[in-house]
Protein backbone atom coordinates (compact mmCIF):
# COMPACT_ATOMS: atom_id res chain seq x y z
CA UNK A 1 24.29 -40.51 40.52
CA UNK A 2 22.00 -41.10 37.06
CA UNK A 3 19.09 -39.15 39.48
CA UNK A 4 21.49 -36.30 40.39
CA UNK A 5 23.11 -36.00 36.30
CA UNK A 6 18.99 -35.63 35.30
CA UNK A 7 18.36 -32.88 37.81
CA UNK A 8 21.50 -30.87 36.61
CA UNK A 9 20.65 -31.69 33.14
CA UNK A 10 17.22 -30.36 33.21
CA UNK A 11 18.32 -27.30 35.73
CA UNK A 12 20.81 -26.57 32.99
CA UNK A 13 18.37 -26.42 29.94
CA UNK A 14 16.44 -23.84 32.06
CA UNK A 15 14.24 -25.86 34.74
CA UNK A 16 15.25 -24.64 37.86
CA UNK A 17 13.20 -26.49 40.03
CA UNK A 18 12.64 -29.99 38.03
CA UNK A 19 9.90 -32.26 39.46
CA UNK A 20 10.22 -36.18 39.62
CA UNK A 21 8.12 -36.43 36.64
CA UNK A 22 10.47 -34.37 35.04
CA UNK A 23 13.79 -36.92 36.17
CA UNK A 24 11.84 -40.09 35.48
CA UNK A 25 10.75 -38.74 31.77
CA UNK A 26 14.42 -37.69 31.27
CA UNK A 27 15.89 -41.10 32.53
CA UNK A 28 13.33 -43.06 30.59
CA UNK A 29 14.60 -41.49 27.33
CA UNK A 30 17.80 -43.30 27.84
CA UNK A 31 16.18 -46.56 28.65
CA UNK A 32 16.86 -46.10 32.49
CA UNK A 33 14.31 -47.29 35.29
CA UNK A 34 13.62 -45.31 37.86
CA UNK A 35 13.68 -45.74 41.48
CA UNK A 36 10.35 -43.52 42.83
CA UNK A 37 11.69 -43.62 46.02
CA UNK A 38 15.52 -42.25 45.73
CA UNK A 39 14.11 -39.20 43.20
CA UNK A 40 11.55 -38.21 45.44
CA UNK A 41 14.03 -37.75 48.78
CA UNK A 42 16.76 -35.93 45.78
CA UNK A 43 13.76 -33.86 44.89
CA UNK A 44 12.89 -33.54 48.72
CA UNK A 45 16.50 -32.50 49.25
CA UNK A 46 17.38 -29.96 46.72
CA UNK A 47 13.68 -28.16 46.87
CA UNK A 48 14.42 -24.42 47.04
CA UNK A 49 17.86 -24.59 46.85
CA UNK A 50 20.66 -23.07 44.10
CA UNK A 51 22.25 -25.50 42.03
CA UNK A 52 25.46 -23.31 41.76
CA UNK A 53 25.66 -22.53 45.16
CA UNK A 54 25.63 -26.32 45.94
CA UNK A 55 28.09 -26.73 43.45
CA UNK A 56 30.16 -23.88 44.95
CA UNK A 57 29.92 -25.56 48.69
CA UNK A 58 30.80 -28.80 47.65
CA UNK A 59 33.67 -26.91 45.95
CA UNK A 60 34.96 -25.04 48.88
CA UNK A 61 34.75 -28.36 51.13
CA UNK A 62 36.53 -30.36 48.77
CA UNK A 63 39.32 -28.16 48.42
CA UNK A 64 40.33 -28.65 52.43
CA UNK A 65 40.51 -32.85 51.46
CA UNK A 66 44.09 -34.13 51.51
CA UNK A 67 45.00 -35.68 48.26
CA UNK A 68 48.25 -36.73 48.79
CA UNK A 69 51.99 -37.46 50.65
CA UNK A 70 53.47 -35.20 52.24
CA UNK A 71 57.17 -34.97 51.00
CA UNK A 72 59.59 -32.77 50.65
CA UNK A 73 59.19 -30.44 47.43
CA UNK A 74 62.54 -31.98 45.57
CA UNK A 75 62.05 -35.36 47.01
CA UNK A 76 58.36 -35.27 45.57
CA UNK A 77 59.62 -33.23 42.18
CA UNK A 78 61.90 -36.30 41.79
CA UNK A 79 59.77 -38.67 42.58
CA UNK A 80 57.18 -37.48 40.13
CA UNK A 81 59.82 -36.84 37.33
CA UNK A 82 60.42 -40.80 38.13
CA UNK A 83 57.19 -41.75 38.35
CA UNK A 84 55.85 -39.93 35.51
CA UNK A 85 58.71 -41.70 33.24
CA UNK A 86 57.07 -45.01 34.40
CA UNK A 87 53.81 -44.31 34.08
CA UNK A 88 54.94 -43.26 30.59
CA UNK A 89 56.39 -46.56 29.70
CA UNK A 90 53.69 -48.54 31.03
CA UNK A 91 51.56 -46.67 28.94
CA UNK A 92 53.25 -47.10 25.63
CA UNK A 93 53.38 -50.96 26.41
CA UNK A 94 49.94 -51.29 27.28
CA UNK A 95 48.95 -49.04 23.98
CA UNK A 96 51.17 -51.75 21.58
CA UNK A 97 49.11 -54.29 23.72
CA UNK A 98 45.93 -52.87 22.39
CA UNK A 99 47.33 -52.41 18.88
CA UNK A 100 48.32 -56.25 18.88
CA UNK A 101 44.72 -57.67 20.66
CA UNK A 102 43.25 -55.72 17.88
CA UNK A 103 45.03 -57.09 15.33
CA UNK A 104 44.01 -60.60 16.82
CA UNK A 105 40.03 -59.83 16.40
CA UNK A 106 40.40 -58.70 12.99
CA UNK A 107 39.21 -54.92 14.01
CA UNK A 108 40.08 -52.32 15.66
CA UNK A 109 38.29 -50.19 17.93
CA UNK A 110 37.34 -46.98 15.17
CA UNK A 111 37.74 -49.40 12.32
């Protein structure tokens, strides 16, 4: 994934077809090591092809992926009105959780 972020990140400051050098000087920047071998077969794979039309395919196929139950729509409204009230809860208990670990350490996270 790091190999794939430094191609769009250099294709997006205005190198459209990035070279491994290119990856491997952007990843070492960061203090990442590079694997020679995976950015050459990335660079091998996306040679002479659009970035945004990639994007756009793996768009369109994602949007034909199932993400959920199939219910019926007020079963599933109510179930999410429930669910969503829970979820809520469970937040605001985990969030005085985090307020009470911090004041254990003495700090808090933006302190």
């Amino acid at each position: 994934m790091r190999y794939l972020a430094a191609y769009l990140l250099l294709n997006l400051a205005g190198n459209k077809n990035p070279s491994s050098d290119d990856i491997v000087s952007v990843l070492s920047s960061v203090g990442i090591e590079a694997d020679d071998e995976r950015i050459n077969l990335l660079v091998k794979e996306l040679d002479g092809k659009k970035v945004d039309s990639l994007i756009e395919e793996g768009r369109s196929k994602l949007s034909s992926v199932p993400t959920g139950g199939a219910a019926s729509g007020a079963a599933a409204g109510g179930a999410a009105a429930a669910g969503g009230a829970a979820a809520a809860a469970e937040e605001t208990k985990e969030e005085e959780a985090a307020e009470e670990s911090d004041d254990d350490m003495g700090f808090g996270l933006f302190d």
